[in-house]
N, C-alpha and C. Protein backbone atom coordinates (compact mmCIF):
# COMPACT_ATOMS: atom_id res chain seq x y z
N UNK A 1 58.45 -0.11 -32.85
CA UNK A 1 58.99 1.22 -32.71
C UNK A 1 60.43 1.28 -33.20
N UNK A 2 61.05 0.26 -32.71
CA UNK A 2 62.60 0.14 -33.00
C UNK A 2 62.54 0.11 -34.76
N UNK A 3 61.71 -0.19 -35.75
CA UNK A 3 61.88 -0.38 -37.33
C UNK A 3 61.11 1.66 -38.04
N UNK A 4 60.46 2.20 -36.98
CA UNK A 4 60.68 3.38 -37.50
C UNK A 4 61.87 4.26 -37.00
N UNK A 5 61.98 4.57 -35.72
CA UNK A 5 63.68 4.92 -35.03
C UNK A 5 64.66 4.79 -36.53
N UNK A 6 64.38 3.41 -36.85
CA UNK A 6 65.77 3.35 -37.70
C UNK A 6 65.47 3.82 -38.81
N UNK A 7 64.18 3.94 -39.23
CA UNK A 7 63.48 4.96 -40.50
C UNK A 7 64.13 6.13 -40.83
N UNK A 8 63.27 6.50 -39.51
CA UNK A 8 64.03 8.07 -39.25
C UNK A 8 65.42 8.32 -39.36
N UNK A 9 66.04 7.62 -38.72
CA UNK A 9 67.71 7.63 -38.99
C UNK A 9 68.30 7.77 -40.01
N UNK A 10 67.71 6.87 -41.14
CA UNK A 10 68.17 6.28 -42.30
C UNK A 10 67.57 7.36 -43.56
N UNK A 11 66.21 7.98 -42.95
CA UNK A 11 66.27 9.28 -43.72
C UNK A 11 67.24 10.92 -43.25
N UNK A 12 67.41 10.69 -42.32
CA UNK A 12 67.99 11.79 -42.12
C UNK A 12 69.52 11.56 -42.17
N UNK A 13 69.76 10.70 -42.26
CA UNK A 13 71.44 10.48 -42.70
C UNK A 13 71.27 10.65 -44.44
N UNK A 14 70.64 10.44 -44.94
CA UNK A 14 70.34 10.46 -46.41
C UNK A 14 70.84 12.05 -47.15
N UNK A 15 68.97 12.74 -45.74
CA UNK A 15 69.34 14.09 -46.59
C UNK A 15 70.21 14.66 -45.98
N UNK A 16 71.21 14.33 -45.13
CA UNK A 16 72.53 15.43 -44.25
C UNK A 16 73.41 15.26 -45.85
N UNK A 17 73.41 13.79 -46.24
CA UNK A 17 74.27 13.54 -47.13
C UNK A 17 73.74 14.17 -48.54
N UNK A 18 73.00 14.17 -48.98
CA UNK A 18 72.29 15.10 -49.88
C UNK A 18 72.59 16.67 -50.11
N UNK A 19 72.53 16.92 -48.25
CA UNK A 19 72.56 18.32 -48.61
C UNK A 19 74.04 18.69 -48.70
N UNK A 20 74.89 17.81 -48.35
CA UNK A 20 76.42 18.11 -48.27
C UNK A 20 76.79 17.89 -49.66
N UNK A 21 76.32 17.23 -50.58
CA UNK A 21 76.49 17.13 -52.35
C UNK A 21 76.07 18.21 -52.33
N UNK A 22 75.08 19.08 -52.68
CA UNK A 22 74.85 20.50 -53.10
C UNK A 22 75.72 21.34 -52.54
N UNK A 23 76.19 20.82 -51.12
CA UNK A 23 77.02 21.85 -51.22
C UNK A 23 78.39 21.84 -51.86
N UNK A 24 79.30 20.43 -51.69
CA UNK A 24 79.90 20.75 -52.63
C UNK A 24 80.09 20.89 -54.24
N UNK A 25 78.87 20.31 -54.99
CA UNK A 25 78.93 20.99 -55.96
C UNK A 25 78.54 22.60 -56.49
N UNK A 26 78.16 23.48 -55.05
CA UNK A 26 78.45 24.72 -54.99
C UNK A 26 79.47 25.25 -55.42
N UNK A 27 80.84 24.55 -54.93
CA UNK A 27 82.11 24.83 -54.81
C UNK A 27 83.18 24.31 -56.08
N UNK A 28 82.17 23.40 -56.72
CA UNK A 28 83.20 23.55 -58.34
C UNK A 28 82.70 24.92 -59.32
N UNK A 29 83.79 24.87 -60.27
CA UNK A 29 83.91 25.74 -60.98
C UNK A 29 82.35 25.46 -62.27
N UNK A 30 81.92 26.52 -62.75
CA UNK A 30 81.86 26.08 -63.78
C UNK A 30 80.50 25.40 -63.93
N UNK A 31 79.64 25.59 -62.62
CA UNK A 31 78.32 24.54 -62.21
C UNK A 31 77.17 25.65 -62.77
N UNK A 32 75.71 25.09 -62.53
CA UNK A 32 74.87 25.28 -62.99
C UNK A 32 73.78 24.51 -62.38
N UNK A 33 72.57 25.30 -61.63
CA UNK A 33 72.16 26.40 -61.64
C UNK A 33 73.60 27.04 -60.60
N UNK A 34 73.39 28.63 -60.24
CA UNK A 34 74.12 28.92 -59.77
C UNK A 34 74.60 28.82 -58.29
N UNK A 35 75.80 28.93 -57.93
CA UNK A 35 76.33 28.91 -56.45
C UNK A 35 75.32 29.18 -55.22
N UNK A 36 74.68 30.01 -55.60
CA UNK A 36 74.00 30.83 -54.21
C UNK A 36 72.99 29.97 -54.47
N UNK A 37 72.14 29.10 -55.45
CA UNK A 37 71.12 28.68 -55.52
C UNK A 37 71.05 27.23 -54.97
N UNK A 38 72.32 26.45 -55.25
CA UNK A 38 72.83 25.14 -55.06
C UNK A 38 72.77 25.51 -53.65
N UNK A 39 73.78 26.52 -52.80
CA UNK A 39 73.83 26.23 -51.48
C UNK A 39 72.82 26.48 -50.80
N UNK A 40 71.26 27.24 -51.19
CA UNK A 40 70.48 27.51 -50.40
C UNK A 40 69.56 25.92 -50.46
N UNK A 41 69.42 25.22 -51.55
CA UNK A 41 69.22 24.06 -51.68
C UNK A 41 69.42 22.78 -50.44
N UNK A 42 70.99 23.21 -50.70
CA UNK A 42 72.06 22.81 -49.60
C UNK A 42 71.27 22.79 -48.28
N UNK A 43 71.06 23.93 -47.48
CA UNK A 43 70.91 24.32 -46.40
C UNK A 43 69.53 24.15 -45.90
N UNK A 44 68.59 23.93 -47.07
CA UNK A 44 67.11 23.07 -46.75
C UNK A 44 67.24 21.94 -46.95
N UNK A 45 67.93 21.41 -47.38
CA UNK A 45 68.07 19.89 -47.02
C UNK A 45 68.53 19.54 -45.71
N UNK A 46 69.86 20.35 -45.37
CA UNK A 46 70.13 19.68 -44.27
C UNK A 46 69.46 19.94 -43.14
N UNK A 47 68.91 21.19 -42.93
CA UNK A 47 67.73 21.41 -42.34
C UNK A 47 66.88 20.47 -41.83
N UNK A 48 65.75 19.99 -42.90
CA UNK A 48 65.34 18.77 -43.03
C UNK A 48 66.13 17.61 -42.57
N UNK A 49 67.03 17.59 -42.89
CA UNK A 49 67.82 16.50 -42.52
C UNK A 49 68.27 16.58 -40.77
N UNK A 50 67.99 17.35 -40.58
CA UNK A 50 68.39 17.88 -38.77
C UNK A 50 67.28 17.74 -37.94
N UNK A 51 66.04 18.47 -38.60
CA UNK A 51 65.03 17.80 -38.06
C UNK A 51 64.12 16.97 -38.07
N UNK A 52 64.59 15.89 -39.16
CA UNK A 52 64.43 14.82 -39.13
C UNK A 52 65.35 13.40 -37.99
N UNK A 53 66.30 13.98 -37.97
CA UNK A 53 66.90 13.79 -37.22
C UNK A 53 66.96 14.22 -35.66
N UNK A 54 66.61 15.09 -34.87
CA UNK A 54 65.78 15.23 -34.00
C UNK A 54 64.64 14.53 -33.43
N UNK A 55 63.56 14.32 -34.41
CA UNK A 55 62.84 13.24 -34.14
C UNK A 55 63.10 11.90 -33.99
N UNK A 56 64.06 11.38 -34.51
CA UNK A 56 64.29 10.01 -34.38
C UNK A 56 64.80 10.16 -32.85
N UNK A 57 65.76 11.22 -32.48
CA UNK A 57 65.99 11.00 -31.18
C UNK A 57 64.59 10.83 -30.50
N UNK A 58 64.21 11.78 -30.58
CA UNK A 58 62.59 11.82 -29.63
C UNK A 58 62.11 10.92 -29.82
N UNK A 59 62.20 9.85 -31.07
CA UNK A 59 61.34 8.54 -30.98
C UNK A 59 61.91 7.57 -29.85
N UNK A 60 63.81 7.68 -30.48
CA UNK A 60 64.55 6.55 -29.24
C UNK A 60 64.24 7.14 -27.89
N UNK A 61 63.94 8.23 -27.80
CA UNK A 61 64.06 8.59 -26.16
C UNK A 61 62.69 7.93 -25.69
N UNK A 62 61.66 8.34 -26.39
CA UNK A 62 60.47 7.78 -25.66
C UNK A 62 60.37 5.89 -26.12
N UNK A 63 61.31 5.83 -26.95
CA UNK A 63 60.80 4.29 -26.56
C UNK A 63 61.52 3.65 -25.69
């Protein structure tokens, strides 16, 4: 149990970090595809990344 826990962890630290690149390449000048598209990107990742993260708690809690 303890080698998925850290699964989970290790993906959801991934996409928090994932989705925090889209967002800041929201915020340079000059990017492509556009702003609003990058950050909605953004915000399903980290999403994902949150509730992926959620579960890993629920895994450590029940184990």
């Amino acid at each position: 149990m303890a080698g998925i826990t850290f699964g989970l962890f290790t993906i959801s630290i991934l996409l928090l970090l994932g989705g925090m690149n889209y967002f800041l390449a929201s915020q340079r000048a000059g990017v492509y595809p556009p702003k609003r598209v990058l950050q909605q990107k953004g915000l399903v990742i980290c999403g994902g990344g949150g509730a992926v993260f959620l579960l890993a708690l629920l895994a450590l809690w029940i184990s």
